[in-house]
PDB file of N, CA and C in Angstrom:
ATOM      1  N   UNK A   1     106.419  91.081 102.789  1.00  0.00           N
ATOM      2  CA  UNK A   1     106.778  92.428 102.430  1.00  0.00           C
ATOM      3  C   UNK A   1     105.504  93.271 102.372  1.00  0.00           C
ATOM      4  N   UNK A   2     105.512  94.500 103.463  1.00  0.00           N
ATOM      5  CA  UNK A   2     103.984  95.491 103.222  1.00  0.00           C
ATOM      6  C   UNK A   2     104.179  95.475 101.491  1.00  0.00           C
ATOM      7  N   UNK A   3     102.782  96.066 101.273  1.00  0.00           N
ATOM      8  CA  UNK A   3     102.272  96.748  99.803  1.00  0.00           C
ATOM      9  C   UNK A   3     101.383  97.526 100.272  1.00  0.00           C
ATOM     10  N   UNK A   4     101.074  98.444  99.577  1.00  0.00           N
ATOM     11  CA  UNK A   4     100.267  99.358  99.297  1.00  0.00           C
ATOM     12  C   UNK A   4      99.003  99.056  98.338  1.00  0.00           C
ATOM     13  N   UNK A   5      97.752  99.014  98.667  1.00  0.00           N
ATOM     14  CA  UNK A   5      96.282  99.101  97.795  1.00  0.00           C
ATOM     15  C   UNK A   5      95.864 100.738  97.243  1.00  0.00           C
ATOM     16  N   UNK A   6      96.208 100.959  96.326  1.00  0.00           N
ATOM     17  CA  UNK A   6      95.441 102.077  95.545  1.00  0.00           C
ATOM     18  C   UNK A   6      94.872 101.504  94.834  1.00  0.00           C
ATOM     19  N   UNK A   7      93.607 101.983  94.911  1.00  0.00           N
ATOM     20  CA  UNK A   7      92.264 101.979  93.623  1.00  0.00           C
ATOM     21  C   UNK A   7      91.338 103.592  94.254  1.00  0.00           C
ATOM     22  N   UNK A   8      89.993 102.997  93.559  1.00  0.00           N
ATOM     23  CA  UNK A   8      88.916 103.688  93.635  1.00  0.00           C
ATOM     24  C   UNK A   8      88.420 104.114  95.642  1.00  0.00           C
ATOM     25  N   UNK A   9      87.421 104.396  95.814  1.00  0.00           N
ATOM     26  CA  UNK A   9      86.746 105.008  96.827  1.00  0.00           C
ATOM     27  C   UNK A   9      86.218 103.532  97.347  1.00  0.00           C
ATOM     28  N   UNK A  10      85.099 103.145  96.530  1.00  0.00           N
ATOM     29  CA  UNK A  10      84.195 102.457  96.366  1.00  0.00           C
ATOM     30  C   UNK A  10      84.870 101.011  96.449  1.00  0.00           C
ATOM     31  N   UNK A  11      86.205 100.395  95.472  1.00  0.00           N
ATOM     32  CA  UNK A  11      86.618  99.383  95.549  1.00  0.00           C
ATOM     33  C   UNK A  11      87.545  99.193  97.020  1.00  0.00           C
ATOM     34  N   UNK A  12      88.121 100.584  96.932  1.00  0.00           N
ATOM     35  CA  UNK A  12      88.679 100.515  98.433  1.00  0.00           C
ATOM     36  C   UNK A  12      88.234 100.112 100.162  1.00  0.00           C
ATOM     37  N   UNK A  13      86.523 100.484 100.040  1.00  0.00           N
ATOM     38  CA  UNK A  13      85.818 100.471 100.881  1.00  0.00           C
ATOM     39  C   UNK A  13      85.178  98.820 100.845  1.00  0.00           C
ATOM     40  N   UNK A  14      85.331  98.277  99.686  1.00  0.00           N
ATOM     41  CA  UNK A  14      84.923  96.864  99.162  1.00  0.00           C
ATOM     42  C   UNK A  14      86.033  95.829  99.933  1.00  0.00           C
ATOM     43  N   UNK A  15      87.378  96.206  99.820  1.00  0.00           N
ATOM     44  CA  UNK A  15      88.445  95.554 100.167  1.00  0.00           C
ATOM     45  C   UNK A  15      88.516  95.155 101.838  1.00  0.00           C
ATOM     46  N   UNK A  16      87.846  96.372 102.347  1.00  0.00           N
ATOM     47  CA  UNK A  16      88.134  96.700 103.768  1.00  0.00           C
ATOM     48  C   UNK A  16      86.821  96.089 104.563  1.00  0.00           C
ATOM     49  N   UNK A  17      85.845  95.601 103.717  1.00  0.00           N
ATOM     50  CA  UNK A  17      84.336  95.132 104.129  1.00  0.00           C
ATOM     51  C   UNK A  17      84.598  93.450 104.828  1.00  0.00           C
ATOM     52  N   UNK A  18      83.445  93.171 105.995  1.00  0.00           N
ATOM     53  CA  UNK A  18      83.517  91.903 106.333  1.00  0.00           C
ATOM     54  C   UNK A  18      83.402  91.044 105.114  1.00  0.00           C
ATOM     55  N   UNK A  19      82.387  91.488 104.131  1.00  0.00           N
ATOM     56  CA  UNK A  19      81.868  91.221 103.152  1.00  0.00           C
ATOM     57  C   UNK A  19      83.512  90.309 102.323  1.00  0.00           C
ATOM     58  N   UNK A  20      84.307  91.097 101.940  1.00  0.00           N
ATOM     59  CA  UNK A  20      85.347  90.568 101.074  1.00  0.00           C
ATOM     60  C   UNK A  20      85.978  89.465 101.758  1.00  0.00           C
ATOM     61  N   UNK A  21      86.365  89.500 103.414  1.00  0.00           N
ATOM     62  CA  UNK A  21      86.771  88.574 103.987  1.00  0.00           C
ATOM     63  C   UNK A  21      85.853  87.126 103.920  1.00  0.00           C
ATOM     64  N   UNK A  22      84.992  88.044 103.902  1.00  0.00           N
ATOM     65  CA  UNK A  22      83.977  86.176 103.882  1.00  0.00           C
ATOM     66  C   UNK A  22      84.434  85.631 102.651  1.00  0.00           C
ATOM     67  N   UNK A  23      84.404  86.064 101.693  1.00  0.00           N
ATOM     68  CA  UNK A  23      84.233  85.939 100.408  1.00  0.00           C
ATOM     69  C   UNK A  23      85.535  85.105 100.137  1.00  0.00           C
ATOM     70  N   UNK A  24      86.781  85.840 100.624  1.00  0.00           N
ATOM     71  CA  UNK A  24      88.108  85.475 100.630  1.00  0.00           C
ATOM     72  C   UNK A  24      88.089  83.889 101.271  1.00  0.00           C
ATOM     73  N   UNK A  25      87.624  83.948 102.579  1.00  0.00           N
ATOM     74  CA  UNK A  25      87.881  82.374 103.174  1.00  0.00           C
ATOM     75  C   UNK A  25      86.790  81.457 102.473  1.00  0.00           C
ATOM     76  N   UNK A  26      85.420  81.633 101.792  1.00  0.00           N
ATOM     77  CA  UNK A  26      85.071  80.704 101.299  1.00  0.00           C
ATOM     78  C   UNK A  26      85.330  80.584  99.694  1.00  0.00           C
ATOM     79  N   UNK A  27      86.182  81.297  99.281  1.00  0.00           N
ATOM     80  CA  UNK A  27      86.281  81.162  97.541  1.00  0.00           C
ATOM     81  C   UNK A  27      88.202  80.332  97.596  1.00  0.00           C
ATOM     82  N   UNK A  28      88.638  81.065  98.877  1.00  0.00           N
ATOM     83  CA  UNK A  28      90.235  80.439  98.589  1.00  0.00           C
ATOM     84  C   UNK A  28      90.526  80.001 100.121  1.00  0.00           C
ATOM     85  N   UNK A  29      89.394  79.583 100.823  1.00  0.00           N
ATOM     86  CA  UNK A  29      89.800  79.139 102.364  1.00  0.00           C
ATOM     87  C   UNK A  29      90.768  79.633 102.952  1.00  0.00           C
ATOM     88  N   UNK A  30      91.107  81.119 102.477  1.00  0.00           N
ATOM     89  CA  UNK A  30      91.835  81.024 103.523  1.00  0.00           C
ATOM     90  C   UNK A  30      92.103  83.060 103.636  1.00  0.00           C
ATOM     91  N   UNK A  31      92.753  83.713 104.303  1.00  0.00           N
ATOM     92  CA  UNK A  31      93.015  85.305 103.807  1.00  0.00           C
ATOM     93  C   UNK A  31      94.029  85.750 103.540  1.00  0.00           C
ATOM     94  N   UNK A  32      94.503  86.344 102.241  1.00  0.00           N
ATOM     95  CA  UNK A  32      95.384  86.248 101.616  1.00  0.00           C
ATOM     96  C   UNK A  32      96.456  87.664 102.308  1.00  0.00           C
ATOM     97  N   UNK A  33      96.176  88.142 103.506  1.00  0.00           N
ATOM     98  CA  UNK A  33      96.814  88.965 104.148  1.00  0.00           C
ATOM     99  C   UNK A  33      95.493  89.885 105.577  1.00  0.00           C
ATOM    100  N   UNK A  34      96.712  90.640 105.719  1.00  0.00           N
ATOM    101  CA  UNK A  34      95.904  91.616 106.701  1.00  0.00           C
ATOM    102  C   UNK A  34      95.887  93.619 106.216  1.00  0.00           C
ATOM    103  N   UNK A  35      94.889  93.442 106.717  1.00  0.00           N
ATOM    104  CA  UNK A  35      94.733  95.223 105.839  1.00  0.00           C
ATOM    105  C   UNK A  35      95.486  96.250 107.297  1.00  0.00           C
ATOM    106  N   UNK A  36      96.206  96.910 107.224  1.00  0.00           N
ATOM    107  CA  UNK A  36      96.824  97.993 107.893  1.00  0.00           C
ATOM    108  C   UNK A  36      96.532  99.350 107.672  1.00  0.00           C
ATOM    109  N   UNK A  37      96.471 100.630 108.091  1.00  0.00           N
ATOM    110  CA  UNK A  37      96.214 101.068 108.181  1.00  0.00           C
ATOM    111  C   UNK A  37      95.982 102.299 107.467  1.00  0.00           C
ATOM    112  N   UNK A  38      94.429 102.916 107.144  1.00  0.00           N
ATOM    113  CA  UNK A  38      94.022 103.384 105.940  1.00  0.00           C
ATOM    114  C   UNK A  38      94.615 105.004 105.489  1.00  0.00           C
ATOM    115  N   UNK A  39      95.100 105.096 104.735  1.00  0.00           N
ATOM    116  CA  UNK A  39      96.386 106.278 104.289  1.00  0.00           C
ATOM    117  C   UNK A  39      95.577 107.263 103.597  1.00  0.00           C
ATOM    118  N   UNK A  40      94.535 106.698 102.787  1.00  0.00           N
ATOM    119  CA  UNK A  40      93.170 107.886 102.582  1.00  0.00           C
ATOM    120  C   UNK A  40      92.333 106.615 101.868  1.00  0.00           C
ATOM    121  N   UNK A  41      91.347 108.013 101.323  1.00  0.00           N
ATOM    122  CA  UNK A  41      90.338 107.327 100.573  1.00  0.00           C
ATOM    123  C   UNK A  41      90.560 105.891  99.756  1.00  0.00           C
ATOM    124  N   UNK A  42      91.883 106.418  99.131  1.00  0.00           N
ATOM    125  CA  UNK A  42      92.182 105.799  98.036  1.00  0.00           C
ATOM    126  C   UNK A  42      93.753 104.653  98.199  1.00  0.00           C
ATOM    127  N   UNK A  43      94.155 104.329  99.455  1.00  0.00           N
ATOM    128  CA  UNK A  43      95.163 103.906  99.675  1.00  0.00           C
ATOM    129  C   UNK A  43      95.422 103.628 100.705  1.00  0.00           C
ATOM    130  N   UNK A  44      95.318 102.069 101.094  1.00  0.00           N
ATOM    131  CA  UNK A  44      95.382 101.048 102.532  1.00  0.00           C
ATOM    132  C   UNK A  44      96.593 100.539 102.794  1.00  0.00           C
ATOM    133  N   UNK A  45      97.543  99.896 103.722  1.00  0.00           N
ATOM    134  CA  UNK A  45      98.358  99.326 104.122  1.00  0.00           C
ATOM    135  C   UNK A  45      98.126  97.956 104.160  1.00  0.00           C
ATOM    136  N   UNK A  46      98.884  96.770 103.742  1.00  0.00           N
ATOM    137  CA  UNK A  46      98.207  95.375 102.830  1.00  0.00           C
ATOM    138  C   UNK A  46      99.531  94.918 103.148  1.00  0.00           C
ATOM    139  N   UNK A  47      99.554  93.962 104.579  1.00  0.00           N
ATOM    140  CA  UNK A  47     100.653  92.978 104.441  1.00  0.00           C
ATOM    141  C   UNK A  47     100.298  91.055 104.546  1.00  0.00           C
ATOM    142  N   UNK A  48     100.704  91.092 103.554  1.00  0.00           N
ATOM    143  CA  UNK A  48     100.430  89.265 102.449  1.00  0.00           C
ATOM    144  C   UNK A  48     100.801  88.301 103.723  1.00  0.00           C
ATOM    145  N   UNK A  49      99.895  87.354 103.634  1.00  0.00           N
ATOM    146  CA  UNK A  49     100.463  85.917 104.240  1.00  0.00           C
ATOM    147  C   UNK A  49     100.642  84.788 103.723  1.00  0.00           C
ATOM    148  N   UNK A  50     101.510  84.567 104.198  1.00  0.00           N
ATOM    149  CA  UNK A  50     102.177  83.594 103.291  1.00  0.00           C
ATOM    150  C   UNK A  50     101.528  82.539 102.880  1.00  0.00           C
ATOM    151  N   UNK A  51     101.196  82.026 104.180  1.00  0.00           N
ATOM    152  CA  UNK A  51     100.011  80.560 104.153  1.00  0.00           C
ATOM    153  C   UNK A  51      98.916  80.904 103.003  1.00  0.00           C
ATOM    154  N   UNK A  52      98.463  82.270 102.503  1.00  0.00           N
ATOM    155  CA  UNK A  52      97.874  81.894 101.193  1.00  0.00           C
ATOM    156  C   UNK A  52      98.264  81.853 100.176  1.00  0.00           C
ATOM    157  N   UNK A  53      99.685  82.358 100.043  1.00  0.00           N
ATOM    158  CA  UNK A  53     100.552  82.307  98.699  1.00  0.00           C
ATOM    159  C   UNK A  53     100.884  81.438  97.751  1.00  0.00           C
ATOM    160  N   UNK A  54     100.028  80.084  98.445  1.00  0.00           N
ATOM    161  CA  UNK A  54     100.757  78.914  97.503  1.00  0.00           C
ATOM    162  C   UNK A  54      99.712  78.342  96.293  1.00  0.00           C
ATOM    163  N   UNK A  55     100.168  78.299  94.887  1.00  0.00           N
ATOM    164  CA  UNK A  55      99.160  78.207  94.222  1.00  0.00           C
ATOM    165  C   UNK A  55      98.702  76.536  94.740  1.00  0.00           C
ATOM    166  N   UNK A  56      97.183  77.025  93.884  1.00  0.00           N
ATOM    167  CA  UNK A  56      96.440  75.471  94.081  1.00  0.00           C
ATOM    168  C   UNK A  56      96.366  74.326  92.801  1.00  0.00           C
ATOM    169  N   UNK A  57      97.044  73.450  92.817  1.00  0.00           N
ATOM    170  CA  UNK A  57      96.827  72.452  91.731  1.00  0.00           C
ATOM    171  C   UNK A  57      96.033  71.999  91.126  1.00  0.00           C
ATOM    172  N   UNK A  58      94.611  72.173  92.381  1.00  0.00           N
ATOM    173  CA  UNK A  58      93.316  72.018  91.737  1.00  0.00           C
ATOM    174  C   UNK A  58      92.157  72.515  90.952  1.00  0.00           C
ATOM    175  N   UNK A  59      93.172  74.204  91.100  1.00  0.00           N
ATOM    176  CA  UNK A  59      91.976  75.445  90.834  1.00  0.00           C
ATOM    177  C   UNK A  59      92.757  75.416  89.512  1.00  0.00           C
ATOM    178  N   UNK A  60      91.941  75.569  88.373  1.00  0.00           N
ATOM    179  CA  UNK A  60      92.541  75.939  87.127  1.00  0.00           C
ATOM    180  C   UNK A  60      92.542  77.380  86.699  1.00  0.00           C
ATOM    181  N   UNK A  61      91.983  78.435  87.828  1.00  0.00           N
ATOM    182  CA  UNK A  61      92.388  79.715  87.430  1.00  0.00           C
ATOM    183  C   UNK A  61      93.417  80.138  88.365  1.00  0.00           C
ATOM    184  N   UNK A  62      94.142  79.370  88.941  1.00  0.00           N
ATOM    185  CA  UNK A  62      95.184  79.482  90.191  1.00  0.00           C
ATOM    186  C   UNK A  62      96.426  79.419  89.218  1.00  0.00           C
ATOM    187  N   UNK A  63      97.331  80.604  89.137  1.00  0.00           N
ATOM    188  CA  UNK A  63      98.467  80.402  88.267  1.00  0.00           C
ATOM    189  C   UNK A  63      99.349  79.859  88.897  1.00  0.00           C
TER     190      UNK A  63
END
């Protein structure tokens, strides 16, 4: 199901960075969606994949 990302300028521009993707595949191996297309400053297009949706048994901050 799309979602919508509203925040800040700054966190928004954070979200959309190679930077977060790296971050994403080496902290949870894997990317927890794809970013679509940017609606303004403050509000991106964000549709989830599934393959990261599943919690991890091993991570104890994984709910």
């Amino acid at each position: 199901m799309p979602s919508l990302i509203v925040t800040d300028p700054d966190q928004s521009a954070y979200i959309s960075s190679s930077t977060f993707s790296a971050r994403n595949q080496r902290e949870l191996a894997c990317q927890p969606g794809t970013l679509g297309k940017r609606l303004s400053a403050f509000a991106i297009a964000f549709y989830p994949a599934m393959a990261c949706s599943k919690p991890d048994p091993n991570d104890p901050l994984d709910p």
